[in-house]
C-alpha atoms as a PDB file:
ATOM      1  CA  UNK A   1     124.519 -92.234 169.518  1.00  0.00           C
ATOM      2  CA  UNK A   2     124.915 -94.637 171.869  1.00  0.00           C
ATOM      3  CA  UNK A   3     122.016 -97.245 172.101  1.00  0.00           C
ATOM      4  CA  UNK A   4     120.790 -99.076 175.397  1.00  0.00           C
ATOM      5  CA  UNK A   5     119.088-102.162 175.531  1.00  0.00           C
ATOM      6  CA  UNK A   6     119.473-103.381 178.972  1.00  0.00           C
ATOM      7  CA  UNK A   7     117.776-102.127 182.080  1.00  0.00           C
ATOM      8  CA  UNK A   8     120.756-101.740 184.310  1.00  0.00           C
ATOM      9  CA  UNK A   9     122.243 -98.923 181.638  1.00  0.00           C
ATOM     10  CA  UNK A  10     118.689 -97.561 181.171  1.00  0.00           C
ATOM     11  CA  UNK A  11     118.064 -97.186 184.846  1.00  0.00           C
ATOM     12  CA  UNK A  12     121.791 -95.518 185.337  1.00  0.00           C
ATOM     13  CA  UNK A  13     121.264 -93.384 182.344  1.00  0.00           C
ATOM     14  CA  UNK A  14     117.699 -91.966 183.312  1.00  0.00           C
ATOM     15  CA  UNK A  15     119.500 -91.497 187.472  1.00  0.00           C
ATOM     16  CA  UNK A  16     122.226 -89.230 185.072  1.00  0.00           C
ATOM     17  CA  UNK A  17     119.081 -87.532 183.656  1.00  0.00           C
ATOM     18  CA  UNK A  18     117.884 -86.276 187.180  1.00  0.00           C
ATOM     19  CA  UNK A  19     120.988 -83.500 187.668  1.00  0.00           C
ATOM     20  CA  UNK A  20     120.049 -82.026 183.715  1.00  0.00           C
ATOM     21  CA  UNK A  21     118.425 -78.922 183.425  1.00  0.00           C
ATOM     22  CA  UNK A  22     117.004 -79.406 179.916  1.00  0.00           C
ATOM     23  CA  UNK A  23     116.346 -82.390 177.475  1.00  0.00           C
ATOM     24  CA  UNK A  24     115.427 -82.645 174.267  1.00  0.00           C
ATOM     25  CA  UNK A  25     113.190 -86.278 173.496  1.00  0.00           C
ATOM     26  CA  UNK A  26     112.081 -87.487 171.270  1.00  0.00           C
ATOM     27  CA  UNK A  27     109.928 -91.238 171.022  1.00  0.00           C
ATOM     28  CA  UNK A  28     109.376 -93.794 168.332  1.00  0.00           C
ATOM     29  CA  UNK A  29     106.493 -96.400 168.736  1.00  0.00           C
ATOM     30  CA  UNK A  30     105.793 -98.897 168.167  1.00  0.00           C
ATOM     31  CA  UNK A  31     101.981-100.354 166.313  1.00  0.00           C
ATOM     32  CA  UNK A  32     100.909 -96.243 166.064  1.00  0.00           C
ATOM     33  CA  UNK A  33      97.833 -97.183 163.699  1.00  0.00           C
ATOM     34  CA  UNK A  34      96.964-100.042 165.932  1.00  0.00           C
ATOM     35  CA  UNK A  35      94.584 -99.953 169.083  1.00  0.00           C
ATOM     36  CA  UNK A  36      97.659-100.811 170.995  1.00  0.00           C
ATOM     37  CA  UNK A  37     100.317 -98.471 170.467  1.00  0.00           C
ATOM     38  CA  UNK A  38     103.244 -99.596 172.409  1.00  0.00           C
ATOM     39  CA  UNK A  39     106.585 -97.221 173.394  1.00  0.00           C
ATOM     40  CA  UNK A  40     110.087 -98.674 171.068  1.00  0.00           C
ATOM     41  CA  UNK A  41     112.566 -95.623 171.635  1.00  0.00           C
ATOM     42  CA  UNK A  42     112.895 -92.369 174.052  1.00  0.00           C
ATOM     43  CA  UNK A  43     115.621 -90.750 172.635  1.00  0.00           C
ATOM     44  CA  UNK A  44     117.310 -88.025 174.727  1.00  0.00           C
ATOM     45  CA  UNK A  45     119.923 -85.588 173.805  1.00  0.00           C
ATOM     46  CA  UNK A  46     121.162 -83.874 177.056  1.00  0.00           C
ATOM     47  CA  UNK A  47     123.750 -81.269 175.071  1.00  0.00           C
ATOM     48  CA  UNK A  48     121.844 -79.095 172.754  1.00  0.00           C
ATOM     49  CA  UNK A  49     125.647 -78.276 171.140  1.00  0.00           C
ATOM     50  CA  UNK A  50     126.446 -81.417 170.236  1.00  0.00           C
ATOM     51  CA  UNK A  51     125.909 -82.067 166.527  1.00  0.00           C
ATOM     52  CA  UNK A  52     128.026 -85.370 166.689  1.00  0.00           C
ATOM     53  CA  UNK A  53     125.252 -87.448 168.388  1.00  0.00           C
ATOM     54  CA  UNK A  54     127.687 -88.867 171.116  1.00  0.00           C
ATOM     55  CA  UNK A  55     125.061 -87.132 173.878  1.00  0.00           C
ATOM     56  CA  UNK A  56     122.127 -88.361 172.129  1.00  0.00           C
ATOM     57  CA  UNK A  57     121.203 -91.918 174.063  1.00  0.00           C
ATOM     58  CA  UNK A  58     118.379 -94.431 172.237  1.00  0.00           C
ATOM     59  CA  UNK A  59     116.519 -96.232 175.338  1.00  0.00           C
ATOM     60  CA  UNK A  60     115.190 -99.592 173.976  1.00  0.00           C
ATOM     61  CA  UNK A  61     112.080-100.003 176.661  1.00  0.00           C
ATOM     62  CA  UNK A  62     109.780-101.801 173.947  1.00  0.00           C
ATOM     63  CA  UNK A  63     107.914-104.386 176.049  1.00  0.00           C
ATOM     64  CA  UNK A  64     109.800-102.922 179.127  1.00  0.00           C
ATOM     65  CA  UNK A  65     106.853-100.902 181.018  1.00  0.00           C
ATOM     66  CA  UNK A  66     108.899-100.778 184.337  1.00  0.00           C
ATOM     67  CA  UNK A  67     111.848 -98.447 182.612  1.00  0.00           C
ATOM     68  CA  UNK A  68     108.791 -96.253 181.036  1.00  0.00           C
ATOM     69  CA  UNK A  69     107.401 -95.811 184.839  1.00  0.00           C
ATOM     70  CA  UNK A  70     110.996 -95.132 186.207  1.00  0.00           C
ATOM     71  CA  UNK A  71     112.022 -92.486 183.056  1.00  0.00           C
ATOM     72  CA  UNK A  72     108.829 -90.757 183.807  1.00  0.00           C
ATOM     73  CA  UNK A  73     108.749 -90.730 187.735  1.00  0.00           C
ATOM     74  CA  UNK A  74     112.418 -89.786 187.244  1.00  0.00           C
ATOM     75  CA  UNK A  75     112.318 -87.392 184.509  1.00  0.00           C
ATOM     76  CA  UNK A  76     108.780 -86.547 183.225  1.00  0.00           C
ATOM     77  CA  UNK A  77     107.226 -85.703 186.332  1.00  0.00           C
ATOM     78  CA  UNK A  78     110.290 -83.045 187.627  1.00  0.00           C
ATOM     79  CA  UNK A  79     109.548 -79.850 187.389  1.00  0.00           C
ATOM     80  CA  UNK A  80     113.194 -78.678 187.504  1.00  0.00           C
ATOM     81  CA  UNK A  81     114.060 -80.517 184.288  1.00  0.00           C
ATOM     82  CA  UNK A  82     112.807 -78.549 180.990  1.00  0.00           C
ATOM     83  CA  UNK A  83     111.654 -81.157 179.102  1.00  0.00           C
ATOM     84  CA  UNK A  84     111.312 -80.422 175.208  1.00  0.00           C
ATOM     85  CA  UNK A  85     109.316 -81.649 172.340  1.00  0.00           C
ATOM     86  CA  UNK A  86     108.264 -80.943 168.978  1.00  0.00           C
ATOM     87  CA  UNK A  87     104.588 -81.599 168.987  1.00  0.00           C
ATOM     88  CA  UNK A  88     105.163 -82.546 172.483  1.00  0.00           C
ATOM     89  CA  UNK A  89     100.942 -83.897 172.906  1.00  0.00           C
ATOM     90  CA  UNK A  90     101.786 -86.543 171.039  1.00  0.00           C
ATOM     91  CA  UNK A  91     104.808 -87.693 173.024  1.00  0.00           C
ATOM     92  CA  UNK A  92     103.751 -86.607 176.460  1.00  0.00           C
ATOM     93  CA  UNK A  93     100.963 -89.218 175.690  1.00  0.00           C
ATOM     94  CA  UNK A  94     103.218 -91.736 176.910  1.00  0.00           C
ATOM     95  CA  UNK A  95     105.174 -90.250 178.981  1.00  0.00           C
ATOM     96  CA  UNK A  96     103.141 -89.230 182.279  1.00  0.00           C
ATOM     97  CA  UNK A  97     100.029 -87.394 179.752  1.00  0.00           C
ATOM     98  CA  UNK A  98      98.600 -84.615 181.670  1.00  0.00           C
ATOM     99  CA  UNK A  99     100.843 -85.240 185.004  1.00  0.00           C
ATOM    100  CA  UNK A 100     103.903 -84.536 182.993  1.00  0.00           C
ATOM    101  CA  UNK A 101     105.313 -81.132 184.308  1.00  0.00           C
ATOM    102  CA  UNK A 102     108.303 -78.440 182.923  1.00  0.00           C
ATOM    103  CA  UNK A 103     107.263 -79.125 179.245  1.00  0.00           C
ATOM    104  CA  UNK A 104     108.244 -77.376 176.143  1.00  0.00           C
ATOM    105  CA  UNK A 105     106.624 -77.593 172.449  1.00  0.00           C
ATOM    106  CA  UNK A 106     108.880 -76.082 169.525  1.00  0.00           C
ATOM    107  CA  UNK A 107     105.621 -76.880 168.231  1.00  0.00           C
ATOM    108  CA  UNK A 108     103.685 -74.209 170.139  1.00  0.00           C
ATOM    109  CA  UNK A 109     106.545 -71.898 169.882  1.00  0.00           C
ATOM    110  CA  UNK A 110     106.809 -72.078 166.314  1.00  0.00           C
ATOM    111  CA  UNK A 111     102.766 -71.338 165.943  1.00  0.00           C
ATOM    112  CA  UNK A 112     103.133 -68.460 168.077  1.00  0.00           C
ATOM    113  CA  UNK A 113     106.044 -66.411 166.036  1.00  0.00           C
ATOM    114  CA  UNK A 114     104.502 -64.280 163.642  1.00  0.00           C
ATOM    115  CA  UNK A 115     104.440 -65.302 159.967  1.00  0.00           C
ATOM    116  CA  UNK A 116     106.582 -62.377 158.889  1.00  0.00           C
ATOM    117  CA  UNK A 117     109.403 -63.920 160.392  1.00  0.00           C
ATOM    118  CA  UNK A 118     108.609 -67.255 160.022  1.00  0.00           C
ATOM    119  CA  UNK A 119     107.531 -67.883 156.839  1.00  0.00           C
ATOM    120  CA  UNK A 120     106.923 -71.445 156.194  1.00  0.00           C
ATOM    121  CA  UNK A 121     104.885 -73.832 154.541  1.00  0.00           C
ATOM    122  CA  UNK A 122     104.004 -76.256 157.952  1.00  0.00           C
ATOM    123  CA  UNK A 123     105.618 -76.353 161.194  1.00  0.00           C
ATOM    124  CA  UNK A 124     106.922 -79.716 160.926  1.00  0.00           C
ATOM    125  CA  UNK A 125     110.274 -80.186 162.245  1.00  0.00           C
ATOM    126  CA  UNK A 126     111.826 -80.756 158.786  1.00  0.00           C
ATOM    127  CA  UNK A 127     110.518 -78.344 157.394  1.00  0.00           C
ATOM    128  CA  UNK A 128     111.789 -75.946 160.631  1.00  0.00           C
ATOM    129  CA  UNK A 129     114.928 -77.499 160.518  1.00  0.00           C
ATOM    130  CA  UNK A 130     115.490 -76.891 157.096  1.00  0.00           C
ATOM    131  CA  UNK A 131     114.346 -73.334 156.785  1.00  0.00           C
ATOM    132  CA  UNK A 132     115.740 -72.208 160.398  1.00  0.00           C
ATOM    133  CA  UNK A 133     118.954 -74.654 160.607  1.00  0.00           C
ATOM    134  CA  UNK A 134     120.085 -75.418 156.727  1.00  0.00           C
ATOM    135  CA  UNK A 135     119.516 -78.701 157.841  1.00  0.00           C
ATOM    136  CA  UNK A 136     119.035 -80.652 154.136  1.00  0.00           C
ATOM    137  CA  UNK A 137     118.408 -83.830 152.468  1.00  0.00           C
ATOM    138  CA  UNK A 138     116.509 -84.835 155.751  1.00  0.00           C
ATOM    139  CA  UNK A 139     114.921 -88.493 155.307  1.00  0.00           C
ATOM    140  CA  UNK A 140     111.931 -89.001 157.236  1.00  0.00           C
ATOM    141  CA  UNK A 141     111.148 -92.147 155.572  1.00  0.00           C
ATOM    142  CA  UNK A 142     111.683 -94.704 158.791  1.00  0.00           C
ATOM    143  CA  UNK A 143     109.718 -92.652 160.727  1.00  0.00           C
ATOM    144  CA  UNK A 144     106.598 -94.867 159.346  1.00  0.00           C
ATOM    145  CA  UNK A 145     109.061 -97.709 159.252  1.00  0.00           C
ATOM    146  CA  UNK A 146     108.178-100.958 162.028  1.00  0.00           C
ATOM    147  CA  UNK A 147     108.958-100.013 165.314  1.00  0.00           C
ATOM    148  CA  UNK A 148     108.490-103.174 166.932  1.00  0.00           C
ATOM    149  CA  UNK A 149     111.143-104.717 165.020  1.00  0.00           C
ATOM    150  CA  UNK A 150     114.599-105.997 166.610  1.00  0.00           C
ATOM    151  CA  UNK A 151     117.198-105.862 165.550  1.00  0.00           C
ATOM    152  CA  UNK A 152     116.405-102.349 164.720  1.00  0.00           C
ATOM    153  CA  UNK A 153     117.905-101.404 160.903  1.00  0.00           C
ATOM    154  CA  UNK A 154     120.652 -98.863 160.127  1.00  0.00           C
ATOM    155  CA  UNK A 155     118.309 -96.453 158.876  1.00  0.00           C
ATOM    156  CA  UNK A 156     116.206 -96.716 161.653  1.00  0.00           C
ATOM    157  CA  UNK A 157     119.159 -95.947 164.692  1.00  0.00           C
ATOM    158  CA  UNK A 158     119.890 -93.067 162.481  1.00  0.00           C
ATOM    159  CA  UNK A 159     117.349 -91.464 161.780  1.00  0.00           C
ATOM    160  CA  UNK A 160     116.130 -91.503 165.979  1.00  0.00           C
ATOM    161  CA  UNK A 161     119.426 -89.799 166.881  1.00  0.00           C
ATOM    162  CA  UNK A 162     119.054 -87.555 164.430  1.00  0.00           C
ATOM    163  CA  UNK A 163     115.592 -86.089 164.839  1.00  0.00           C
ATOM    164  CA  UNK A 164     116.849 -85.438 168.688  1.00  0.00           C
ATOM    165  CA  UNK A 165     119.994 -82.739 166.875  1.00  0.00           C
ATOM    166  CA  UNK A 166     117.280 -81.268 164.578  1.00  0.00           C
ATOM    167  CA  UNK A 167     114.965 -80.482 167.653  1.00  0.00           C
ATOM    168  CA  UNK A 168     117.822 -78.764 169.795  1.00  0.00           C
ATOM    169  CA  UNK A 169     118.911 -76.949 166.886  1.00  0.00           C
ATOM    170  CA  UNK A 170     115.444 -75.821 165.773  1.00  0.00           C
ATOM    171  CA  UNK A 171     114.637 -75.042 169.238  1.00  0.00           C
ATOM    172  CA  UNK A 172     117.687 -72.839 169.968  1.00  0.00           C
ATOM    173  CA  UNK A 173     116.763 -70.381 166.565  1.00  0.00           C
ATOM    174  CA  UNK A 174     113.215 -70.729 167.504  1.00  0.00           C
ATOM    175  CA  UNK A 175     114.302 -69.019 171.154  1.00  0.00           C
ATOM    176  CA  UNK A 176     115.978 -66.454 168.996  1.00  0.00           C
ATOM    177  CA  UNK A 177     113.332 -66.011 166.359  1.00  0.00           C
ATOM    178  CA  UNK A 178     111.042 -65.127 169.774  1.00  0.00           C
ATOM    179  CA  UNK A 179     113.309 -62.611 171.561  1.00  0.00           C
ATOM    180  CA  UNK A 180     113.142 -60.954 168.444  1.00  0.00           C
ATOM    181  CA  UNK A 181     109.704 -61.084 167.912  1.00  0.00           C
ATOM    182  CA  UNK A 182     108.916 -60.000 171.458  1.00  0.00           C
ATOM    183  CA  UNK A 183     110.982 -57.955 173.067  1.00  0.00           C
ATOM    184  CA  UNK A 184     110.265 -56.665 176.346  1.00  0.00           C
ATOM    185  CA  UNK A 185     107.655 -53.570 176.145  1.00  0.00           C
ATOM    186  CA  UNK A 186     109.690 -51.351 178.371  1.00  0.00           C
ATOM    187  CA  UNK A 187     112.630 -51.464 176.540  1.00  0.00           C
ATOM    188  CA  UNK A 188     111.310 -51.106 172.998  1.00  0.00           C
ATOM    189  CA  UNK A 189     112.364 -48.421 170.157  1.00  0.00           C
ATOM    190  CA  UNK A 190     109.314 -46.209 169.678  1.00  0.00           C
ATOM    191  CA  UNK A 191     111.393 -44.014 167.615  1.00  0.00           C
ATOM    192  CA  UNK A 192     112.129 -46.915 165.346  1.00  0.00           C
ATOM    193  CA  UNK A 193     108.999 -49.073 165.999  1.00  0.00           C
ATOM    194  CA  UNK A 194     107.006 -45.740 164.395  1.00  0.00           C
ATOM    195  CA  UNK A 195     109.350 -45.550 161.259  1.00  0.00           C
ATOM    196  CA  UNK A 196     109.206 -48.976 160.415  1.00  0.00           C
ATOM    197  CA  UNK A 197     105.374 -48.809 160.627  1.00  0.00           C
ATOM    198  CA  UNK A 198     105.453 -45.656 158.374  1.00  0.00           C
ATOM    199  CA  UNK A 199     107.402 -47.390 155.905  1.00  0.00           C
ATOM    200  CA  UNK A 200     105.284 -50.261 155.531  1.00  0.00           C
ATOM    201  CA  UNK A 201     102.356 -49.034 155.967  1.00  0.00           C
ATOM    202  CA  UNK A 202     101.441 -47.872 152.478  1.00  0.00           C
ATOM    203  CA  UNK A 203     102.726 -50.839 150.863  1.00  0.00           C
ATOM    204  CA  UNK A 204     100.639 -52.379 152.965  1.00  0.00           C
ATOM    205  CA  UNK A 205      97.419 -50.493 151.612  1.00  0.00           C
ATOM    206  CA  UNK A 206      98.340 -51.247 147.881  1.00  0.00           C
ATOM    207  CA  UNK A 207      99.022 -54.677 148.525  1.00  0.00           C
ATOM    208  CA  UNK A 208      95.623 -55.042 150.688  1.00  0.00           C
ATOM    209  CA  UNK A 209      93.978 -53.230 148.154  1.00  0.00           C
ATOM    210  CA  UNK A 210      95.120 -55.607 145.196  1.00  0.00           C
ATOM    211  CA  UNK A 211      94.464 -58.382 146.943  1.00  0.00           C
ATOM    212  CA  UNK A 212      90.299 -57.544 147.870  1.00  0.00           C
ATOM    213  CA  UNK A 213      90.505 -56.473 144.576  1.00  0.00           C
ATOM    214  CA  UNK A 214      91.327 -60.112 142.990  1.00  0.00           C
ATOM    215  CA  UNK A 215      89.899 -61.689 145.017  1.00  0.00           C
ATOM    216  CA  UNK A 216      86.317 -60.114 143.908  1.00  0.00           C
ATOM    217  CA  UNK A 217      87.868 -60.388 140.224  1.00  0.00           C
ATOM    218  CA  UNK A 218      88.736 -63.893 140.232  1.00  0.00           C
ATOM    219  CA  UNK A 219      85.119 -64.859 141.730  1.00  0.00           C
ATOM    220  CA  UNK A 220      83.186 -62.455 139.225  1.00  0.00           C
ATOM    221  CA  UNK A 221      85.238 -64.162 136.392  1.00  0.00           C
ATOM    222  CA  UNK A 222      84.561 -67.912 137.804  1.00  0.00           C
ATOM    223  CA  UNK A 223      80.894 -67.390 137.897  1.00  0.00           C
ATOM    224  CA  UNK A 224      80.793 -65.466 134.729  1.00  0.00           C
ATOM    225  CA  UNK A 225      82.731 -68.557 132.637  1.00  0.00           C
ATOM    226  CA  UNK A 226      80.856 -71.113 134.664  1.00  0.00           C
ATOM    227  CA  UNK A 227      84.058 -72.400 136.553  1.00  0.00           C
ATOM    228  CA  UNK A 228      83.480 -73.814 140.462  1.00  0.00           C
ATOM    229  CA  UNK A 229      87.208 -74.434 141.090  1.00  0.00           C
ATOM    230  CA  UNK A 230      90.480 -73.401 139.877  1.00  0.00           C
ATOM    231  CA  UNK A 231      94.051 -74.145 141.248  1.00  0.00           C
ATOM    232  CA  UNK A 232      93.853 -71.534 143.774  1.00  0.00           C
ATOM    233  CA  UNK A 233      89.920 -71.538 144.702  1.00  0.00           C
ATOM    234  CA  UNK A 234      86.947 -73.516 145.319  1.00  0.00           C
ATOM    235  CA  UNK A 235      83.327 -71.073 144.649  1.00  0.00           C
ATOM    236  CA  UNK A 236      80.098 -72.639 146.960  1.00  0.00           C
ATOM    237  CA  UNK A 237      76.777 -71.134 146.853  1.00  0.00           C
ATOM    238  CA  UNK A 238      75.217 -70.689 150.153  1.00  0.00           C
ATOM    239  CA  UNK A 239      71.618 -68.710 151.004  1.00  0.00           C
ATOM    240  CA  UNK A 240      71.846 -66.549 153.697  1.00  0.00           C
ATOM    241  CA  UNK A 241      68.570 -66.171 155.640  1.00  0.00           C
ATOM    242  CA  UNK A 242      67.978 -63.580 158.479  1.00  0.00           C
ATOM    243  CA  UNK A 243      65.025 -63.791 160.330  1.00  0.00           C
ATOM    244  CA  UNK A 244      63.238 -60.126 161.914  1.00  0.00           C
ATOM    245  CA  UNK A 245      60.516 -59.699 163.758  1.00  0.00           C
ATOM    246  CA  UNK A 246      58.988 -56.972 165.788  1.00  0.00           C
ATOM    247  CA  UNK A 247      60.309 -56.536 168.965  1.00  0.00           C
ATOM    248  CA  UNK A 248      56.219 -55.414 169.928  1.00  0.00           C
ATOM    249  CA  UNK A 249      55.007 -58.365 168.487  1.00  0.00           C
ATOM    250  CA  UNK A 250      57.522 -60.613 170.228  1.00  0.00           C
ATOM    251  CA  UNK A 251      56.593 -59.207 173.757  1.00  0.00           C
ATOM    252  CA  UNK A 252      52.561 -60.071 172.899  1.00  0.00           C
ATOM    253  CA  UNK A 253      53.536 -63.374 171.750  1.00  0.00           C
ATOM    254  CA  UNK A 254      55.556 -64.061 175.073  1.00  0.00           C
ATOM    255  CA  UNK A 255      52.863 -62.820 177.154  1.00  0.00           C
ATOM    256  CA  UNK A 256      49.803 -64.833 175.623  1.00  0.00           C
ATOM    257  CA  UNK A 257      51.721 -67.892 175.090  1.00  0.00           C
ATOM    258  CA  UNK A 258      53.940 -67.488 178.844  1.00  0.00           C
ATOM    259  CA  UNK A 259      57.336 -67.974 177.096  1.00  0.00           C
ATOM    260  CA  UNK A 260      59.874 -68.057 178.976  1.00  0.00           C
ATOM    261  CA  UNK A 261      62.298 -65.655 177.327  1.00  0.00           C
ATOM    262  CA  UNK A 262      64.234 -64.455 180.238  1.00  0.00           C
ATOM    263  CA  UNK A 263      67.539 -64.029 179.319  1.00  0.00           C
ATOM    264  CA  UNK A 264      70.181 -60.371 179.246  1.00  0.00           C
ATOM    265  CA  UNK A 265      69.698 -58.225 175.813  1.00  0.00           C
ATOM    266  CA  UNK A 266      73.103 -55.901 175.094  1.00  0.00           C
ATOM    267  CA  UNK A 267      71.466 -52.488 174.498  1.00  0.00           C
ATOM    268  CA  UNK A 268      73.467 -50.842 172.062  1.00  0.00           C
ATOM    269  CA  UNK A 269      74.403 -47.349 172.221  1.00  0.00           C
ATOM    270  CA  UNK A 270      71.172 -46.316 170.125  1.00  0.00           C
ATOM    271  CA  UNK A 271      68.753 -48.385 172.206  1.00  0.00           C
ATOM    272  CA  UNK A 272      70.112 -46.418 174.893  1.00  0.00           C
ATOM    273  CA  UNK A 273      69.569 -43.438 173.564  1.00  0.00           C
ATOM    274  CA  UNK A 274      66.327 -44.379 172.291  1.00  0.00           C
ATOM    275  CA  UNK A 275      65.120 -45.105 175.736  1.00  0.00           C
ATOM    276  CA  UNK A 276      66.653 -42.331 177.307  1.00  0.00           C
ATOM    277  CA  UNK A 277      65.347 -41.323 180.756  1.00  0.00           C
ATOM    278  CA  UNK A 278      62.672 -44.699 180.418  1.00  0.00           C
ATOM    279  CA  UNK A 279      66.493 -46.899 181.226  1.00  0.00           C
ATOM    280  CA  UNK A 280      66.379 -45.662 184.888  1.00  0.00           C
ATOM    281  CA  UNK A 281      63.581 -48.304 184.821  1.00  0.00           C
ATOM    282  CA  UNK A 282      65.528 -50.735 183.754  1.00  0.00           C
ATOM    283  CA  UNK A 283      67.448 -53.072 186.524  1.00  0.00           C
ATOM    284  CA  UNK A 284      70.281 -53.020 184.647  1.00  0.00           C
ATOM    285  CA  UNK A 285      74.044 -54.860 184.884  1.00  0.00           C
ATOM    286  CA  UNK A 286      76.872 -52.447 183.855  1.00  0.00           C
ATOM    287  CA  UNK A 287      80.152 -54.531 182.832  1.00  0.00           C
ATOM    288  CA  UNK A 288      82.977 -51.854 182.517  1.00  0.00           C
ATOM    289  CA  UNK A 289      86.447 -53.332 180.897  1.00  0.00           C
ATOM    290  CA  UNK A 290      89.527 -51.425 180.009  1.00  0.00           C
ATOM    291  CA  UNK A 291      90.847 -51.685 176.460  1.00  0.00           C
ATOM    292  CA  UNK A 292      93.848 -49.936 174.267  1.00  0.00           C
ATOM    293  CA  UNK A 293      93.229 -48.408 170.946  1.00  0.00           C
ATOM    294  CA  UNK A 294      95.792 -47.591 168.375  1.00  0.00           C
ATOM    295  CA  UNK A 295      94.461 -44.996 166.304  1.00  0.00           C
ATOM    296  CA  UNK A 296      96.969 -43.807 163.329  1.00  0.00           C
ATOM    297  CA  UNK A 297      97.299 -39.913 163.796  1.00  0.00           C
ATOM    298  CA  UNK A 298      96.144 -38.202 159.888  1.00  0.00           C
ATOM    299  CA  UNK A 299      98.601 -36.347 158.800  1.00  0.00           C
ATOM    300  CA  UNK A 300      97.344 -32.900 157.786  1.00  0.00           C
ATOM    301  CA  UNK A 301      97.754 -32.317 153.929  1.00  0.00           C
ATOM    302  CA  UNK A 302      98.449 -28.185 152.438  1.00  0.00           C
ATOM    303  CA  UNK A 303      96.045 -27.148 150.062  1.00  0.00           C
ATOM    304  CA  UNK A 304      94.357 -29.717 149.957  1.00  0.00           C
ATOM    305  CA  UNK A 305      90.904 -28.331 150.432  1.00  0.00           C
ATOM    306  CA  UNK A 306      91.604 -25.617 149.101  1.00  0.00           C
END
């Protein structure tokens, strides 16, 4: 984990940066709850194998605005250099905000994998690393420590290199966890696609089933014994209030008062019908979209109506 203070090794270390392909950063700052937030640490890991922290470098640029412009002129804003982050919005703040290019959230990629095969809690990187890496014992405690501070502590050094080995790591499985999530359509199992939906499918339904089921239990028995909260849910009272009118009335009122109520009404498939050959009046605007509908075939039972 070697750490640079100087400018000469920061500039020849972010030139080095230029011929990568990916990085993985991370940033500490400095004053975050102040109106002044100022940059401490970029820390870059240019190896996603290495677990020993020798590739992960700490650039000191606290105070040092002209490395900042150079690592993102250099870095940030080339588009052949995969940059990536875990909740990268924050980070990208100070690095070259919206004209950063090439960027990568593990954030946004963890979001995006379905729940069934990423169950977790939150999608912070502990808790990712943890789960998806065995990383343990992970101590996030100097991450609220004082940034502005030099010397910087023991515990601080450590845990900056660190984070950067948790974020390759967690984005590697999280690359993984994605292929398998989303293979490519073309080259999908149908055969086995349909028998893992049939075999799920009426646990499913039970388990649906129960759970509409408590749910309308649990909130009979709350109001019944009087309770508005328990461990699991909160019951509010709310009035719902729909307002009708007729639609012949509504046309008299626009016309004696000279509303202006000129504005497209959906006509539904009964209106439609309703109307019949009276629509040809109509100057009407005809969106057509395309959509795909997966309808369950029903399986045909013996004797059953019999």
């Amino acid at each position: 984990m070697p750490y640079l203070n100087t400018a000469r090794a920061i500039h020849n270390m972010i030139a080095e940066y230029t011929q990568a392909s990916t990085l993985w950063i991370d940033t500490e700052v400095a004053d975050y709850n102040s109106r002044n937030p100022r940059l401490s640490l970029i820390q870059v890991l240019d190896d996603a194998d290495d677990m020993s922290g020798d590739r992960v470098f700490l650039l000191d640029v606290l105070n040092q605005n002209e490395l900042v412009a150079d690592f993102i002129q250099q870095v940030m804003l080339n588009p052949n250099i995969e940059k990536v982050f875990h909740n990268a919005s924050y980070d990208v703040k100070f690095l070259g905000n919206k004209k950063a290019k090439n960027i990568t959230c593990t954030l946004e990629i963890a979001k995006k994998i379905p729940y069934y095969l990423l169950p977790v809690p939150n999608y912070q990187l502990k808790t990712l690393a943890t789960v998806l890496c065995n990383f343990h014992d992970i101590d996030k405690q100097a991450q609220s420590s004082d940034w502005s501070r030099r010397p910087l502590s023991e515990a601080q050094i450590d845990y900056a290199y660190l984070d950067c080995i948790y974020l390759a790591q967690v984005h590697k499985c999280l690359l993984e966890l994605q292929a398998e999530g989303n293979p490519e359509p073309d080259t999908e199992d149908l055969i086995a696609l349909n028998a893992r939906y049939t075999q799920i499918e009426e646990q499913w339904k039970l388990l649906n089933s129960e759970y509409e089921h408590l749910q309308e239990r649990i909130k009979k028995a709350m109001q019944a014994q009087n309770v508005s909260e328990t461990s699991v849910f909160k019951l509010t009272a709310y009035e719902r209030k729909t307002v009708k009118a007729q639609f012949l009335e509504l046309a008299r009122l626009v016309q004696t008062q000279g509303l202006n109520l000129d504005f497209p009404i959906t006509l539904t498939q009964k209106l439609q019908k309703d109307l019949g050959e009276n629509l040809e009046q109509l100057s009407v605007e005809i969106d057509t979209s395309n959509a795909l509908r997966l309808t369950p075939k029903t399986q045909e039972t013996n004797g059953e109506d019999e």
